[in-house]
N, C-alpha and C. Protein backbone atom coordinates (compact mmCIF):
# COMPACT_ATOMS: atom_id res chain seq x y z
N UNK A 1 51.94 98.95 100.18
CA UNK A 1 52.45 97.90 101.05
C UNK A 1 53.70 97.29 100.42
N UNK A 2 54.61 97.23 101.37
CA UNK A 2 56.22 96.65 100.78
C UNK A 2 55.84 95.14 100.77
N UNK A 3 56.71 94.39 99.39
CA UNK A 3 56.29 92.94 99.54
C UNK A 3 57.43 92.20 100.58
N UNK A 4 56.74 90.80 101.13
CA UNK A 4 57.19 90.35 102.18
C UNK A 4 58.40 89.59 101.77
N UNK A 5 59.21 88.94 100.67
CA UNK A 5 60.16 88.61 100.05
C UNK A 5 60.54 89.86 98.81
N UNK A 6 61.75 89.75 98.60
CA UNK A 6 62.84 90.33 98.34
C UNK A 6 63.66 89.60 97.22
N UNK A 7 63.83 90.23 96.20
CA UNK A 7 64.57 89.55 95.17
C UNK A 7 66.18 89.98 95.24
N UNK A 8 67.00 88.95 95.08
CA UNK A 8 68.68 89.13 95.50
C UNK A 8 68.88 90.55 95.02
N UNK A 9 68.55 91.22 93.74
CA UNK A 9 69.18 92.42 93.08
C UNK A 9 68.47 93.26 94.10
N UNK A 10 67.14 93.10 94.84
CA UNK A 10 66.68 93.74 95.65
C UNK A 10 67.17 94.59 96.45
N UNK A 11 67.37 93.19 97.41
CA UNK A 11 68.25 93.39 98.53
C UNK A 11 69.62 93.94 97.99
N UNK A 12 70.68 93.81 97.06
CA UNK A 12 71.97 94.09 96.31
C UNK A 12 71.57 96.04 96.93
N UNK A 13 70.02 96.34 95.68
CA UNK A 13 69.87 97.79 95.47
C UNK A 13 70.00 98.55 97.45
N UNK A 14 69.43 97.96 98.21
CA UNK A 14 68.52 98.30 99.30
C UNK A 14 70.53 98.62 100.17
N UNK A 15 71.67 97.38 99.93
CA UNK A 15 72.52 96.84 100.47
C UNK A 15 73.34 97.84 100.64
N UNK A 16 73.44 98.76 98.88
CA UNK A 16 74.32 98.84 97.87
C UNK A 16 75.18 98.46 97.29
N UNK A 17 75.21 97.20 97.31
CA UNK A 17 76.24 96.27 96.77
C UNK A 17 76.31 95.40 95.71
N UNK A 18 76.70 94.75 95.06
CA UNK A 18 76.14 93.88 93.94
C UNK A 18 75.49 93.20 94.10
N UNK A 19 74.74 92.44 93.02
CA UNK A 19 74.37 91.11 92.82
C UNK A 19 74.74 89.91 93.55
N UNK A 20 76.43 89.97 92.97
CA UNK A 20 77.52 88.48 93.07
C UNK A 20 77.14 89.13 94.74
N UNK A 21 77.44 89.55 95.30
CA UNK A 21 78.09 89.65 96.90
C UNK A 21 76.95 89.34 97.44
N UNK A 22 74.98 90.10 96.95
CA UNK A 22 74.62 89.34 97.99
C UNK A 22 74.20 87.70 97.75
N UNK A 23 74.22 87.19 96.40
CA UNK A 23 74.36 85.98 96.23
C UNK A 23 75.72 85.26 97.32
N UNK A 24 76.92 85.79 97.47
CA UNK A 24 77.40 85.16 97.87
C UNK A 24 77.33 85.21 99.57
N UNK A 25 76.70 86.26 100.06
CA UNK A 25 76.17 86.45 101.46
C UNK A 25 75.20 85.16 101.47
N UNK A 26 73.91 84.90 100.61
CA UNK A 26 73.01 83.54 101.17
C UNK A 26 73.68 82.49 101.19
N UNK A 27 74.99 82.40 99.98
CA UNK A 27 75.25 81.11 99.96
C UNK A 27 76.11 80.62 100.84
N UNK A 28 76.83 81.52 101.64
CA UNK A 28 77.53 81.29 102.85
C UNK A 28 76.37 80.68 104.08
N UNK A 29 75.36 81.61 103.70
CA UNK A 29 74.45 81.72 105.03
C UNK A 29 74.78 82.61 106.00
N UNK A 30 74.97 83.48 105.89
CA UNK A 30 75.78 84.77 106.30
C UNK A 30 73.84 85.55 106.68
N UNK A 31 73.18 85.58 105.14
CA UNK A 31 71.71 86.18 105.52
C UNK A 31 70.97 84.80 105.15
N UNK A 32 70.18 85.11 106.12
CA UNK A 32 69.21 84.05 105.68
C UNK A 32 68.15 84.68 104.76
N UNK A 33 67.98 83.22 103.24
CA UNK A 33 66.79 83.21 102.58
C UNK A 33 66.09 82.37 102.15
N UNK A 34 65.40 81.79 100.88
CA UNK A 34 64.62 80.79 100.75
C UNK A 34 64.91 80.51 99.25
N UNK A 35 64.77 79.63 98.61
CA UNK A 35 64.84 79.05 97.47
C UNK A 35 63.17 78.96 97.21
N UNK A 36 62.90 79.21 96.12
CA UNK A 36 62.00 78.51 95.78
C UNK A 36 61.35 78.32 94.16
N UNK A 37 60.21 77.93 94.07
CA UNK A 37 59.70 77.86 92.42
C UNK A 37 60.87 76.50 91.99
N UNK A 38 60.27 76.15 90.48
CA UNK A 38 60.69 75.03 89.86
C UNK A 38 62.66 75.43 89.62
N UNK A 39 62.65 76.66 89.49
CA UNK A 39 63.81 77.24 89.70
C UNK A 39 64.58 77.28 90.07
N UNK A 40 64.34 77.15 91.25
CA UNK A 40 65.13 77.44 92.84
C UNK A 40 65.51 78.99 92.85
N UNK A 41 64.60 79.96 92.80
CA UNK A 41 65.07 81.25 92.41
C UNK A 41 65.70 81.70 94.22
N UNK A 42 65.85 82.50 94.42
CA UNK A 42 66.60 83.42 95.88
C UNK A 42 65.43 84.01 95.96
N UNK A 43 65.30 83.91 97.82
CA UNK A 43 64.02 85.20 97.85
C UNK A 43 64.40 85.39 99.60
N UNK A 44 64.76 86.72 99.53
CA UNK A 44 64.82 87.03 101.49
C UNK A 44 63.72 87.57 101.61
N UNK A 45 63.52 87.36 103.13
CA UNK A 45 62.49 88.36 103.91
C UNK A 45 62.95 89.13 104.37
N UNK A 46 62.09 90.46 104.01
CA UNK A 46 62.18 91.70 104.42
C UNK A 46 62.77 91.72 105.72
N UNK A 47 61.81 91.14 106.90
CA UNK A 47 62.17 90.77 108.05
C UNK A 47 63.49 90.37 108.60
N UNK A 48 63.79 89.59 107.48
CA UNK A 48 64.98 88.97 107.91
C UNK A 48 66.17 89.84 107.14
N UNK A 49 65.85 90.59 106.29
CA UNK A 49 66.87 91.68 105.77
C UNK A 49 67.44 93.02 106.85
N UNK A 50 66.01 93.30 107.62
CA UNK A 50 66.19 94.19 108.48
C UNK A 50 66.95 93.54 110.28
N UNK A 51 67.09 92.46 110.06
CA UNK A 51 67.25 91.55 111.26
C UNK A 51 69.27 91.54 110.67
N UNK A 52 69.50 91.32 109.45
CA UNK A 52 70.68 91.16 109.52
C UNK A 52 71.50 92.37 109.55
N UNK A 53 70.87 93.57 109.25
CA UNK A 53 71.20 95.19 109.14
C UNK A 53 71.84 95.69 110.50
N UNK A 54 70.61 95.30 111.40
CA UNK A 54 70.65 95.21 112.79
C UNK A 54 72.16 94.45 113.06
N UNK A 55 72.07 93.48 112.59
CA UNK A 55 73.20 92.46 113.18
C UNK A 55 74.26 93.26 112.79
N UNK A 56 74.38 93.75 112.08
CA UNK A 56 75.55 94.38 111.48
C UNK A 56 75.92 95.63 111.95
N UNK A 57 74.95 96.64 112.39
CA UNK A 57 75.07 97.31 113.48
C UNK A 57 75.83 96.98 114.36
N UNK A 58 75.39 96.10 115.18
CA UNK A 58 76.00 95.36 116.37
C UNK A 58 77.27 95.26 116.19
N UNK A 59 77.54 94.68 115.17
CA UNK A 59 79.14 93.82 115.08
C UNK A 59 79.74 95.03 114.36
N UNK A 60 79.53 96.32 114.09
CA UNK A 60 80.30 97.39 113.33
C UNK A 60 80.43 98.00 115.32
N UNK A 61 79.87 98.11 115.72
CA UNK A 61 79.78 98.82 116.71
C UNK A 61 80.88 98.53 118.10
N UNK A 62 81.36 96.73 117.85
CA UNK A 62 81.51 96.43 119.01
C UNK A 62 82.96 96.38 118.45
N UNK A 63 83.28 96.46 116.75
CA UNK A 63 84.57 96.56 116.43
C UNK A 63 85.03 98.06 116.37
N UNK A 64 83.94 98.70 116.44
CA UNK A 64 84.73 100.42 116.51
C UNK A 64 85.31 100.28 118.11
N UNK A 65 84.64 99.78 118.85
CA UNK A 65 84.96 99.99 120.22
C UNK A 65 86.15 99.45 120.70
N UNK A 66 86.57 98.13 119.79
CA UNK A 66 87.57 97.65 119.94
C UNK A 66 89.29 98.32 119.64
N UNK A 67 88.74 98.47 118.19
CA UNK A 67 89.81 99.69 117.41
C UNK A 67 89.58 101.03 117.20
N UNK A 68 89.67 101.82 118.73
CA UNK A 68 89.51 103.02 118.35
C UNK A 68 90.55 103.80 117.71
N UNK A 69 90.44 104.82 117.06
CA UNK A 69 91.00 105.83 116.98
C UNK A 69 92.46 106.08 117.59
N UNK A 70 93.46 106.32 117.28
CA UNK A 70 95.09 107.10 117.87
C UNK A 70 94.59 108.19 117.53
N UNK A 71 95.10 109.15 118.32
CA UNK A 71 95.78 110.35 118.16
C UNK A 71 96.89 110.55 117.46
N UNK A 72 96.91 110.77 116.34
CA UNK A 72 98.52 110.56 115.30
C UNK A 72 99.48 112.00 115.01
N UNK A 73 98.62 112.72 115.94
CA UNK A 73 99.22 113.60 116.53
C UNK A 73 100.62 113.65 117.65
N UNK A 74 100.32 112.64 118.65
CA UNK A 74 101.05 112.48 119.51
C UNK A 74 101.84 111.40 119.35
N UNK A 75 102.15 111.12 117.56
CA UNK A 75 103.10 110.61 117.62
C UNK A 75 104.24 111.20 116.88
């Protein structure tokens, strides 16, 4: 069973991206996550990891459509 929170390097490995970037994705609020412990350590939900993937889908999708492709041929 996959656990239901997610540690930042986690999500980083899952992302492929660093550390710093997805630290700096929560701290925008860009993904949503949770603070918690005496710490305040970072912790996403899975749920909500696969919810922003999605989102990102979306918004890769609606900018390919926007900027397609030339033919750089016909120029």
């Amino acid at each position: 069973m996959e656990p239901r929170f997610l540690l930042l390097s986690d999500v980083a490995a899952e992302l492929n991206v660093s550390d710093s970037q997805v630290y700096h994705m929560v701290r925008s609020g860009e993904l949503p996550a949770i603070k918690i412990g005496g710490r305040g350590q970072w912790r996403v939900e899975r749920s909500r990891l696969e919810e922003y993937i999605q989102q990102k889908y979306a918004e890769t999708a609606e900018w390919v459509r926007g900027n397609p492709l030339t033919d750089r041929d016909g120029e």
